[in-house]
N, C-alpha and C. Protein backbone atom coordinates (compact mmCIF):
# COMPACT_ATOMS: atom_id res chain seq x y z
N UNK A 1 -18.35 -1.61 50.72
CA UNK A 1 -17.37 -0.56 50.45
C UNK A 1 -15.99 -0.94 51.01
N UNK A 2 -16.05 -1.53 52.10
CA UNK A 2 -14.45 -1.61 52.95
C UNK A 2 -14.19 -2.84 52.08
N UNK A 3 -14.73 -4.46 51.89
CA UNK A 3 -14.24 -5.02 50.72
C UNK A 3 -13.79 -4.90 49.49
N UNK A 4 -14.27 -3.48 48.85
CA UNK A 4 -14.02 -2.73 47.29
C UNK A 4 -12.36 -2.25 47.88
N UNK A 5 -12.54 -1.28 48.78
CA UNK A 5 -11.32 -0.94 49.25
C UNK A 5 -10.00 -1.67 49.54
N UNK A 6 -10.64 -2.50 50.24
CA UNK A 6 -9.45 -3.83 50.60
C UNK A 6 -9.03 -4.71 49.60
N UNK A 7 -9.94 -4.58 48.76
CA UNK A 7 -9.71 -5.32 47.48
C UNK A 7 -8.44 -4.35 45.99
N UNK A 8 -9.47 -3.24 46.14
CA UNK A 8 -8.19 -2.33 45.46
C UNK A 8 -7.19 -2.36 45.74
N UNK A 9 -7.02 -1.92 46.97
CA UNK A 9 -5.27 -1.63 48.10
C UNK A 9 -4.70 -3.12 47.37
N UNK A 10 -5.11 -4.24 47.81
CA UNK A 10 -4.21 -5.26 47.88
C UNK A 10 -3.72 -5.20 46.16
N UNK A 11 -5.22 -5.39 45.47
CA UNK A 11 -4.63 -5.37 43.80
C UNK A 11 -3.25 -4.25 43.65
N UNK A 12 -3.30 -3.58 44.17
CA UNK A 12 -2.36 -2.25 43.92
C UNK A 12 -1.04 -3.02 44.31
N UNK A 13 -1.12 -3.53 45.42
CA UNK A 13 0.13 -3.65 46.33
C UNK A 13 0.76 -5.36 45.22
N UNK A 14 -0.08 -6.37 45.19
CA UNK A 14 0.45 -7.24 43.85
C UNK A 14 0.74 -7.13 42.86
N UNK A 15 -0.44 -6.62 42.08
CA UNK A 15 0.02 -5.97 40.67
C UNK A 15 0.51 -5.11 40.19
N UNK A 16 1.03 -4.00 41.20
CA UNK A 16 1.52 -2.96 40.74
C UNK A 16 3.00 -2.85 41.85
N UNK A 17 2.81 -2.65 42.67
CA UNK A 17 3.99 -2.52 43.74
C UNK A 17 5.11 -3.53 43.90
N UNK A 18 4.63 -4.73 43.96
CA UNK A 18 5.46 -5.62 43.88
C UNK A 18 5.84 -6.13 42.39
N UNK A 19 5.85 -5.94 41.10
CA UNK A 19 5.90 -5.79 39.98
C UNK A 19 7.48 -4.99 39.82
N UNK A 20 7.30 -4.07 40.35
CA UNK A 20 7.73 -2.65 40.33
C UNK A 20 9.51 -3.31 40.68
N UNK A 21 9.22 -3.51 41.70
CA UNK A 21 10.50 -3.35 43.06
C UNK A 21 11.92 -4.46 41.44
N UNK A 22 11.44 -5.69 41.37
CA UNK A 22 12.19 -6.43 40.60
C UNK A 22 12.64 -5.80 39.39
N UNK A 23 11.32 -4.79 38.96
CA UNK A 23 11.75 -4.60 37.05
C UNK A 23 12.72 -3.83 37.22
N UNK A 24 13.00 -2.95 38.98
CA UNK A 24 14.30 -1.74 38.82
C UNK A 24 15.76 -2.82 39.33
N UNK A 25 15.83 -4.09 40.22
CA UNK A 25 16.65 -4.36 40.77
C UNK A 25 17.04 -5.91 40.23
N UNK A 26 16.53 -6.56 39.42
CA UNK A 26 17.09 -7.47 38.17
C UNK A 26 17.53 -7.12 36.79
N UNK A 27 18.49 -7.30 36.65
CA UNK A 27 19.54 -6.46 35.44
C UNK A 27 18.47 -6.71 33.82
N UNK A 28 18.15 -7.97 34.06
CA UNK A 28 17.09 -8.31 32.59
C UNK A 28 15.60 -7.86 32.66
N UNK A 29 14.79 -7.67 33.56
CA UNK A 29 14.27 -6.80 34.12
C UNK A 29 14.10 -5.29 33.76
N UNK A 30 15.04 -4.71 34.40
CA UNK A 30 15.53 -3.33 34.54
C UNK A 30 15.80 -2.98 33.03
N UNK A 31 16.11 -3.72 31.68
CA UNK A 31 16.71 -3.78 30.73
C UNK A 31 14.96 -3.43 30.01
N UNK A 32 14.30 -4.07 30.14
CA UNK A 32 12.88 -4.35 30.12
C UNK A 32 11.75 -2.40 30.15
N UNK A 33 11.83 -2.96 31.56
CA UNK A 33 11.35 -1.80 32.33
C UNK A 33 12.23 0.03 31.53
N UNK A 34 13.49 -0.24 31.24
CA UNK A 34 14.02 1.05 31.03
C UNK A 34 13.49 1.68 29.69
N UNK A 35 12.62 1.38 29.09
CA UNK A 35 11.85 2.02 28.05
C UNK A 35 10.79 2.73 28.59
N UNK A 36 10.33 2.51 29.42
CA UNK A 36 9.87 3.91 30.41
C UNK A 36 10.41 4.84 31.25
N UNK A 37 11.68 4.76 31.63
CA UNK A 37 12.36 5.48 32.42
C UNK A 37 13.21 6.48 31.37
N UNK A 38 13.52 6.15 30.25
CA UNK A 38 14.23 6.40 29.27
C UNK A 38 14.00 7.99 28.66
N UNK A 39 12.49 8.77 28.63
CA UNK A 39 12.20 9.99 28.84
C UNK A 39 12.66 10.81 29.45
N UNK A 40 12.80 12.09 28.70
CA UNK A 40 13.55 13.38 29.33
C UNK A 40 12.51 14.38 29.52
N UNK A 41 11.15 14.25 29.29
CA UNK A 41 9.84 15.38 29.44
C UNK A 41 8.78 13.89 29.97
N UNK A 42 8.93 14.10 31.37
CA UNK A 42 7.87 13.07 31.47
C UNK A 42 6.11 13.64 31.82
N UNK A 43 5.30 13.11 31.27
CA UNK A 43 4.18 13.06 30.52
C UNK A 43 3.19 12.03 30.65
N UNK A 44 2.01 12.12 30.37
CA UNK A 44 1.35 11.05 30.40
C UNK A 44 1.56 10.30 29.45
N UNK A 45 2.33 10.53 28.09
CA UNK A 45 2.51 9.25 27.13
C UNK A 45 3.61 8.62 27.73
N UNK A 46 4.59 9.23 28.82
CA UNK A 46 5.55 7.97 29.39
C UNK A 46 4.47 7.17 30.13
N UNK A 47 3.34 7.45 30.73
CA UNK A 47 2.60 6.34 31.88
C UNK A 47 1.88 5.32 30.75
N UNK A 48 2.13 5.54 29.25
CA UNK A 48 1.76 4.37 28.27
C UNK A 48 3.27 3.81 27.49
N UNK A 49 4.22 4.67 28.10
CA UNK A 49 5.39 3.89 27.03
C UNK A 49 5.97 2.56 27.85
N UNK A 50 6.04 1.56 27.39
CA UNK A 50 6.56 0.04 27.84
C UNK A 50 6.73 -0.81 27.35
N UNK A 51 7.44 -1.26 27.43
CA UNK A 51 8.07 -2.63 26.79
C UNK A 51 6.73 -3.81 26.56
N UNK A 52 6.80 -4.15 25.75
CA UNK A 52 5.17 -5.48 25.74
C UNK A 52 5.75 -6.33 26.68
N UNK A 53 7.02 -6.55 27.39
CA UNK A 53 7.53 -7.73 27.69
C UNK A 53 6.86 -7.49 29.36
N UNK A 54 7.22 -6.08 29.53
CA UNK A 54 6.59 -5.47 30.59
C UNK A 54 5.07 -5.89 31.27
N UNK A 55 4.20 -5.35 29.76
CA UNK A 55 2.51 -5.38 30.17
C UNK A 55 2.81 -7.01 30.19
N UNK A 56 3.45 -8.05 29.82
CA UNK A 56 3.53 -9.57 30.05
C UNK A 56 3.39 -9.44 31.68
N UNK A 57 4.98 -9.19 32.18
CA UNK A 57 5.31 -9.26 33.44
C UNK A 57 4.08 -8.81 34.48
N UNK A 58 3.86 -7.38 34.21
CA UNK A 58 2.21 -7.18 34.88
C UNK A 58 1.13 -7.94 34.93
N UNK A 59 0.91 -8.08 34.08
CA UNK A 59 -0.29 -8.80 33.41
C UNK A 59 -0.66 -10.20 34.90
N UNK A 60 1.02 -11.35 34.88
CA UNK A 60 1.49 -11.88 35.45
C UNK A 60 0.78 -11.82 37.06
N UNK A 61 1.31 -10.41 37.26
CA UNK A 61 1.10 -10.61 38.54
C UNK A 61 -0.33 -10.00 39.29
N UNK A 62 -0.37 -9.38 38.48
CA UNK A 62 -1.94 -9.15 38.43
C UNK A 62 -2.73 -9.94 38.45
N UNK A 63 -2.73 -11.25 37.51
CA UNK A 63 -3.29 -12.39 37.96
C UNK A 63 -2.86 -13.61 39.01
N UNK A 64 -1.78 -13.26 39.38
CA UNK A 64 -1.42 -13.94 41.02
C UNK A 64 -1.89 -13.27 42.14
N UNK A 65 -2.57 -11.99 41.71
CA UNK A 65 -2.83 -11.10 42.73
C UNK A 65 -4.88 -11.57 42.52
N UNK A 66 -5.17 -11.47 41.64
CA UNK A 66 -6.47 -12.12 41.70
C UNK A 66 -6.40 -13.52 42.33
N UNK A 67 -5.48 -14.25 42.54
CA UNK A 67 -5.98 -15.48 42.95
C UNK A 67 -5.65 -15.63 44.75
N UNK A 68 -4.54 -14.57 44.87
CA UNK A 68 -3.91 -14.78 46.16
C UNK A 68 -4.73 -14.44 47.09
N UNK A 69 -5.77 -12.95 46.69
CA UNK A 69 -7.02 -12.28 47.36
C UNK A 69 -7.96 -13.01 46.66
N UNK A 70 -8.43 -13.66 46.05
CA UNK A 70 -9.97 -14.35 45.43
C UNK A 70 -10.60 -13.21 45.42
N UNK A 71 -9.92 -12.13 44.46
CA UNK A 71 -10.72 -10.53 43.54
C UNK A 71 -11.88 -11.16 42.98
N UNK A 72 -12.85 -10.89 42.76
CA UNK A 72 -14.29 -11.30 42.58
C UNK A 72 -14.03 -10.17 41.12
N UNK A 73 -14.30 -10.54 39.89
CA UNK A 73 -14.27 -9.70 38.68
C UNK A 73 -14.11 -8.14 38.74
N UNK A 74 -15.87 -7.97 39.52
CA UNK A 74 -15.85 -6.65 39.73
C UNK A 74 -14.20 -5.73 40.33
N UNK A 75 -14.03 -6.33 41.02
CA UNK A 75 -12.82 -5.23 42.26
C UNK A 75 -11.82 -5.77 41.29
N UNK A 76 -11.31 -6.77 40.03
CA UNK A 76 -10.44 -6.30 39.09
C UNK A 76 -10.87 -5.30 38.16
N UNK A 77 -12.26 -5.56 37.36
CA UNK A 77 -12.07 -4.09 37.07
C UNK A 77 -11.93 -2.73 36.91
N UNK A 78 -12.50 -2.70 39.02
CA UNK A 78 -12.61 -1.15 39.56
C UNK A 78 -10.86 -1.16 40.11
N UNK A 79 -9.91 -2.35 39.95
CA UNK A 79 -8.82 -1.67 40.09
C UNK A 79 -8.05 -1.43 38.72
N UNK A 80 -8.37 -2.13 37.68
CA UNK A 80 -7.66 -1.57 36.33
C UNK A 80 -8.32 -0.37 36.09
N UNK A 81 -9.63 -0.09 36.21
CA UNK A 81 -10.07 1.57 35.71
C UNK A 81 -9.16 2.18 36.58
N UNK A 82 -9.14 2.68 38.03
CA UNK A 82 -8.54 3.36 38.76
C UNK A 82 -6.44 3.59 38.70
N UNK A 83 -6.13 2.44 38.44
CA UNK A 83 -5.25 2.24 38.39
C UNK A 83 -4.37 3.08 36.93
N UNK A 84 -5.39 2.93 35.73
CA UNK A 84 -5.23 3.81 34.54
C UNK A 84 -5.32 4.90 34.80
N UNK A 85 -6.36 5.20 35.59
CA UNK A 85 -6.52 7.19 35.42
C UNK A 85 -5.51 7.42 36.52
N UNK A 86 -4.79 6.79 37.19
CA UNK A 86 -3.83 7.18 38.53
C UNK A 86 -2.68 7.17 37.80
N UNK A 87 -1.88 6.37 36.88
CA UNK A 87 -0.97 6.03 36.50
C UNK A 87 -0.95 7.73 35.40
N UNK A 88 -2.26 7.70 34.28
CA UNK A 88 -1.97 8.78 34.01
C UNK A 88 -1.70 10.18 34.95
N UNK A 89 -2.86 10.18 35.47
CA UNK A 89 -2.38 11.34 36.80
C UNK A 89 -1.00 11.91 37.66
N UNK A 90 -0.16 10.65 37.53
CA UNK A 90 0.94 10.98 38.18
C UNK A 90 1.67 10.92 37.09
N UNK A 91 1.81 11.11 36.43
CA UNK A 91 2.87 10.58 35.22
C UNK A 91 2.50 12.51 34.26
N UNK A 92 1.33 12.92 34.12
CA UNK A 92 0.60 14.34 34.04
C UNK A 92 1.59 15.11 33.93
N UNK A 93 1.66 16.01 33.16
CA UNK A 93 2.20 17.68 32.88
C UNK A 93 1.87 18.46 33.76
N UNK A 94 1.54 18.25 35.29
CA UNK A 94 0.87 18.95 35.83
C UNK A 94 1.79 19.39 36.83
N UNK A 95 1.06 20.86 37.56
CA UNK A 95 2.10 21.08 38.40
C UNK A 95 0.83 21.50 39.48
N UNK A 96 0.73 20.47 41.05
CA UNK A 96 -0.16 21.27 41.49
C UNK A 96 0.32 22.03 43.01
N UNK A 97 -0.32 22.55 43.12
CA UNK A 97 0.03 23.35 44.57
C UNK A 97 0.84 22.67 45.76
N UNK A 98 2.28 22.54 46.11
CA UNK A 98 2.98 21.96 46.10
C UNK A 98 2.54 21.44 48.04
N UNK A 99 1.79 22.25 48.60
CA UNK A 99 1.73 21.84 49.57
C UNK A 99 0.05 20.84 49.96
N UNK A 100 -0.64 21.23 48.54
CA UNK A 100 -1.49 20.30 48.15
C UNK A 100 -0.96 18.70 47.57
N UNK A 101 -0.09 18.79 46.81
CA UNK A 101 0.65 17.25 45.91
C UNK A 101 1.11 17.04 47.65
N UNK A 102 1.69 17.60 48.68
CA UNK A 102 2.17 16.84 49.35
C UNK A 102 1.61 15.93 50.12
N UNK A 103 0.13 17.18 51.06
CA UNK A 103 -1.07 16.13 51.82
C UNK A 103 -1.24 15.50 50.96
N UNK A 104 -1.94 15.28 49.33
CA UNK A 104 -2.04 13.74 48.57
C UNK A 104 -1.45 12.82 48.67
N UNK A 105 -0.19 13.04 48.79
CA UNK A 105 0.90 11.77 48.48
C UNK A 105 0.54 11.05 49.88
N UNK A 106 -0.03 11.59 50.79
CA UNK A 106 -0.08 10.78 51.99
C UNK A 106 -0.79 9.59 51.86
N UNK A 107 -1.61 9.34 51.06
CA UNK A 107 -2.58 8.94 50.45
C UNK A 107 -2.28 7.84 49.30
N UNK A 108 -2.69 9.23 48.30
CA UNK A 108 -2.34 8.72 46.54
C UNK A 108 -0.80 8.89 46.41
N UNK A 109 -0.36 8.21 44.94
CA UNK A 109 0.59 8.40 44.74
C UNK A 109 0.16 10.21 43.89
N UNK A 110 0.47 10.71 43.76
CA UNK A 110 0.60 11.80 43.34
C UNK A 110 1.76 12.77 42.38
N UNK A 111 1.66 13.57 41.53
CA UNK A 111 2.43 13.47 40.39
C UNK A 111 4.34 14.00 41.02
N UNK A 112 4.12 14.94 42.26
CA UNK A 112 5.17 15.20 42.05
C UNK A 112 6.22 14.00 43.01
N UNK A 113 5.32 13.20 44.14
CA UNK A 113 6.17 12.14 44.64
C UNK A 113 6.57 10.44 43.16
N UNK A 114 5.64 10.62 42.41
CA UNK A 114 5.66 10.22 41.60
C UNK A 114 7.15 10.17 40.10
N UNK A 115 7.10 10.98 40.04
CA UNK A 115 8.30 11.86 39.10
C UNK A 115 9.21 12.21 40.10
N UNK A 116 9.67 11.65 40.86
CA UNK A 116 10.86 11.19 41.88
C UNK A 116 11.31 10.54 41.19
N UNK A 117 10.49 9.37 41.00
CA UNK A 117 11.46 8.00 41.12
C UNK A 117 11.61 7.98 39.29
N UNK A 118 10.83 9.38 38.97
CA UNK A 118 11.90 9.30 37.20
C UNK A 118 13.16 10.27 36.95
N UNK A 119 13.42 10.74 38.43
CA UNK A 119 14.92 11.31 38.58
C UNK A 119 15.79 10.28 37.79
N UNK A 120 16.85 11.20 37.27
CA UNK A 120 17.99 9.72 36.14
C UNK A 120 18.80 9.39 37.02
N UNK A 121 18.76 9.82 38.52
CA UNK A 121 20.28 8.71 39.56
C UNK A 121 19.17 7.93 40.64
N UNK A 122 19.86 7.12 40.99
CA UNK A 122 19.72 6.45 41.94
C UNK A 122 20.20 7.31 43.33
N UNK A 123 19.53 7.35 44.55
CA UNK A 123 18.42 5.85 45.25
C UNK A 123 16.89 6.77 44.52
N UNK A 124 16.78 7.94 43.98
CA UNK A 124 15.98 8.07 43.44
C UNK A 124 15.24 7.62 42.53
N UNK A 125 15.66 7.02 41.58
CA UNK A 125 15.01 5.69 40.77
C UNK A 125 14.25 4.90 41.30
N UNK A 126 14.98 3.83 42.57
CA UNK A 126 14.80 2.84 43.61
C UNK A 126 13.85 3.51 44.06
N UNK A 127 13.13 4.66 43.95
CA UNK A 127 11.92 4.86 45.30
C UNK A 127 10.82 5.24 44.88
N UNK A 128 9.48 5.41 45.51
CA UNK A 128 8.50 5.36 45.05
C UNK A 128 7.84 5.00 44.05
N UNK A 129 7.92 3.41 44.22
CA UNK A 129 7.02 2.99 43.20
C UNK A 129 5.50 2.50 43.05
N UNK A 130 4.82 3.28 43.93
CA UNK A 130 3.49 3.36 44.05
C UNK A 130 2.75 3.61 42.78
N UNK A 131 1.71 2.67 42.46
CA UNK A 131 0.97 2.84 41.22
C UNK A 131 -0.37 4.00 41.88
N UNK A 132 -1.30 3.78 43.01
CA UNK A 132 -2.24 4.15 43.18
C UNK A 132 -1.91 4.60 44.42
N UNK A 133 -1.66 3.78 45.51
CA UNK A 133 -1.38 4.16 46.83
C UNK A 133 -0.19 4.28 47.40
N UNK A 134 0.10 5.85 47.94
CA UNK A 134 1.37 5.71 48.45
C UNK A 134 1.53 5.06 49.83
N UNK A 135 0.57 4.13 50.19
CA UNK A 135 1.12 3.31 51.65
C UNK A 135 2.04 2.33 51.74
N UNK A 136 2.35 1.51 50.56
CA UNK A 136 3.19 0.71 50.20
C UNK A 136 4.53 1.65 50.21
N UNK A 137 4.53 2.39 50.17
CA UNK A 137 6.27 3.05 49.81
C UNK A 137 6.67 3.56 51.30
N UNK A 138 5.47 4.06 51.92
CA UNK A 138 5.68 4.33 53.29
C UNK A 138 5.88 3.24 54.32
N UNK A 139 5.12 2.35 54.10
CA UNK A 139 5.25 1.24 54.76
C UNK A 139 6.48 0.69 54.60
N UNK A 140 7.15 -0.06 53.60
CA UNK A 140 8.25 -0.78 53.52
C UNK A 140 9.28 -0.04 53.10
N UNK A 141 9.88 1.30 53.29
CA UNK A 141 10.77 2.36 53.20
C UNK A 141 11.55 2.75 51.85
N UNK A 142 10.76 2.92 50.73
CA UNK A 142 10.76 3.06 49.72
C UNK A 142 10.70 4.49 49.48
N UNK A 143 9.58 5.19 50.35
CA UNK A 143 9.26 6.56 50.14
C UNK A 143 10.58 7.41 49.98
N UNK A 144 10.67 8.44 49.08
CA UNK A 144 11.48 9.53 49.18
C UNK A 144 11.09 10.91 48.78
N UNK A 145 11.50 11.88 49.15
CA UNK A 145 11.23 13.02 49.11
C UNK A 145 12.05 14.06 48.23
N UNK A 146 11.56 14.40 47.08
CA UNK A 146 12.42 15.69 46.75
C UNK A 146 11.89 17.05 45.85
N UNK A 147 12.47 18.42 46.25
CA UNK A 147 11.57 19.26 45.90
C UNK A 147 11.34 18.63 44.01
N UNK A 148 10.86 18.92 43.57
CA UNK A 148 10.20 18.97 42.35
C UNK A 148 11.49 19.85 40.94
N UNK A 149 11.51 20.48 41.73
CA UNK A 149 12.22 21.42 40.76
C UNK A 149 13.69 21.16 40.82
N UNK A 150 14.03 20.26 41.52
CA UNK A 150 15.63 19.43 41.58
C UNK A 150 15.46 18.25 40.85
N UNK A 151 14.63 18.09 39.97
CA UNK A 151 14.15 16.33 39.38
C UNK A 151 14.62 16.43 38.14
N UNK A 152 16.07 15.68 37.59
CA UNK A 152 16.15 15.65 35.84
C UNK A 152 15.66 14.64 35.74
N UNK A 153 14.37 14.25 34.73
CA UNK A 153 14.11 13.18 34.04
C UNK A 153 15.23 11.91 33.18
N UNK A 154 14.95 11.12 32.61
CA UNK A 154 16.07 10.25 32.36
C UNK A 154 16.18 9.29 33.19
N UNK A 155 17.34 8.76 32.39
CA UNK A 155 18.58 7.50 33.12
C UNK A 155 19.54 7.87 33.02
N UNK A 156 20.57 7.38 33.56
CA UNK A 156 21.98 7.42 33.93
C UNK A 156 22.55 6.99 32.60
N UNK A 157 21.91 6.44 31.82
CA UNK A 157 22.56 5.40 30.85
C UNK A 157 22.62 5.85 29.53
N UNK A 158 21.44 6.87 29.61
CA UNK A 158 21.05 8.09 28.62
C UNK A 158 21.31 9.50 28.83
N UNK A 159 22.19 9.90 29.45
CA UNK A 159 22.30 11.30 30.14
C UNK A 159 21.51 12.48 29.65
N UNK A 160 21.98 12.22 27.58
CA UNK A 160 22.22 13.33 27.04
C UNK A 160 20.73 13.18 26.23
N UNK A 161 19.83 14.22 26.03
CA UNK A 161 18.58 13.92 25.39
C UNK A 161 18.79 13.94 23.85
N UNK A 162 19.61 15.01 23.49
CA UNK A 162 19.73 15.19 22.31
C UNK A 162 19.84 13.66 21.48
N UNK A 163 21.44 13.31 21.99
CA UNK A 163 21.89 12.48 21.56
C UNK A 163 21.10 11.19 20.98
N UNK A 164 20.51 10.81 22.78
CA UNK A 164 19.97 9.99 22.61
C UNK A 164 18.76 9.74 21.36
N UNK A 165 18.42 10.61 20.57
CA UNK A 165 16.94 10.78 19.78
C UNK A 165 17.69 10.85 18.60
N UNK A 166 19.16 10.87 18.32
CA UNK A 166 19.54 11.05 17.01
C UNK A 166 19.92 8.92 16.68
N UNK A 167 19.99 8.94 15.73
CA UNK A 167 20.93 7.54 15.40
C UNK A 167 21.92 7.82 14.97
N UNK A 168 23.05 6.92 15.14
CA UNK A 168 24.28 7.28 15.15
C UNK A 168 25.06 6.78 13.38
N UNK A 169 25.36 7.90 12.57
CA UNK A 169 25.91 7.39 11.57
C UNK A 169 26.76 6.76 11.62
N UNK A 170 26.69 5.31 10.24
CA UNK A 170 28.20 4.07 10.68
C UNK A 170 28.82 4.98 9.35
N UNK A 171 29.85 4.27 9.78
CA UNK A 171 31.28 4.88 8.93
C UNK A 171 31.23 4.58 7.67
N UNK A 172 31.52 5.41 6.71
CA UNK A 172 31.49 5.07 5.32
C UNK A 172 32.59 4.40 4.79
N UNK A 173 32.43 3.46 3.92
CA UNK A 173 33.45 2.81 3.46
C UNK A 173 33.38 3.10 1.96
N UNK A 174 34.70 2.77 1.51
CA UNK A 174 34.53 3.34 -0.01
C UNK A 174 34.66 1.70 -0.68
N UNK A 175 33.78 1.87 -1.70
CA UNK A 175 33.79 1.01 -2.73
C UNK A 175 34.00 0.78 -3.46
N UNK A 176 35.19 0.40 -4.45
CA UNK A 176 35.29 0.50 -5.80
C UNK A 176 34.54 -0.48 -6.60
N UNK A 177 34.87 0.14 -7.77
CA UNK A 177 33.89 -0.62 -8.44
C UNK A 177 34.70 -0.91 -10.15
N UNK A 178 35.17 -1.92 -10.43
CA UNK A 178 35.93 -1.75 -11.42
C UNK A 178 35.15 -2.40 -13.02
């Protein structure tokens, strides 16, 4: 059991945590990554919206993370199951008892420390990027805190929701035709 454990944590902390930190703070990257951040109702179909270039980049380190710990099959696939139903979980329509989401987050990442870091400004962006465990965010000072009900979804880059979902008509030119 403490090997399953030690084995998850670390998968979490390679393949998911350290993944994370670059796709927000490299400009080509971040360019990448912003097709998930890009939502104004976040949801569990944002914890599936991503760039393929993305599930590449993961994929990546996920398997540097199997080799760095020598993950034995099993403890990769008890961390991709777990890691899916967590990712949906925090990413969730859910709203739970706010002083319950908080003891979790001590823990798990949990939906409302989670939907922090899909606030549209920064250093809120920059923080909590815990896939499964929030010890990584606590540990290396990532963690941030904010009530729930102060959180606009988005980017900075997209302010406006409307807008953003329309395409923009090009200018008509006239043609003659003789």
């Amino acid at each position: 059991m403490v090997v399953c454990t030690l084995g998850v944590l670390l998968m979490d902390f390679v393949g998911a945590y350290l993944p994370h930190i670059p796709e927000h703070k490299v400009p080509p990257l971040w360019m990448v990554h912003l097709v998930h951040h890009s939502d104004h109702k976040v949801d569990t179909t944002t914890a599936n919206r991503h760039h393929p270039l993305e599930s590449l980049i993961r994929y990546v380190f996920t398997l540097a993370g199997v080799f760095i710990i020598g993950a034995p099959i099993g403890i990769v696939m008890l961390y991709q199951s777990i890691s899916l139903v967590a990712t949906q979980f925090s990413h969730a329509n859910i709203k739970l008892p706010k002083k319950l989401d908080y003891l979790l987050s001590f823990v798990l990442v949990s939906p409302d420390m989670h939907k922090i870091h899909h606030h549209y400004q920064l250093p809120y962006t920059d923080a909590n990027y815990g896939n499964i465990f929030s010890i990584w965010d606590r540990l290396l000072g990532t963690y941030i805190y904010m009530d729930r009900e102060r959180i606009v979804y988005g980017v900075d880059t997209f302010p406006n929701e409307v807008r953003k979902q329309q395409f923009e008509t090009p200018i008509e030119t006239t043609v003659s035709r003789v």
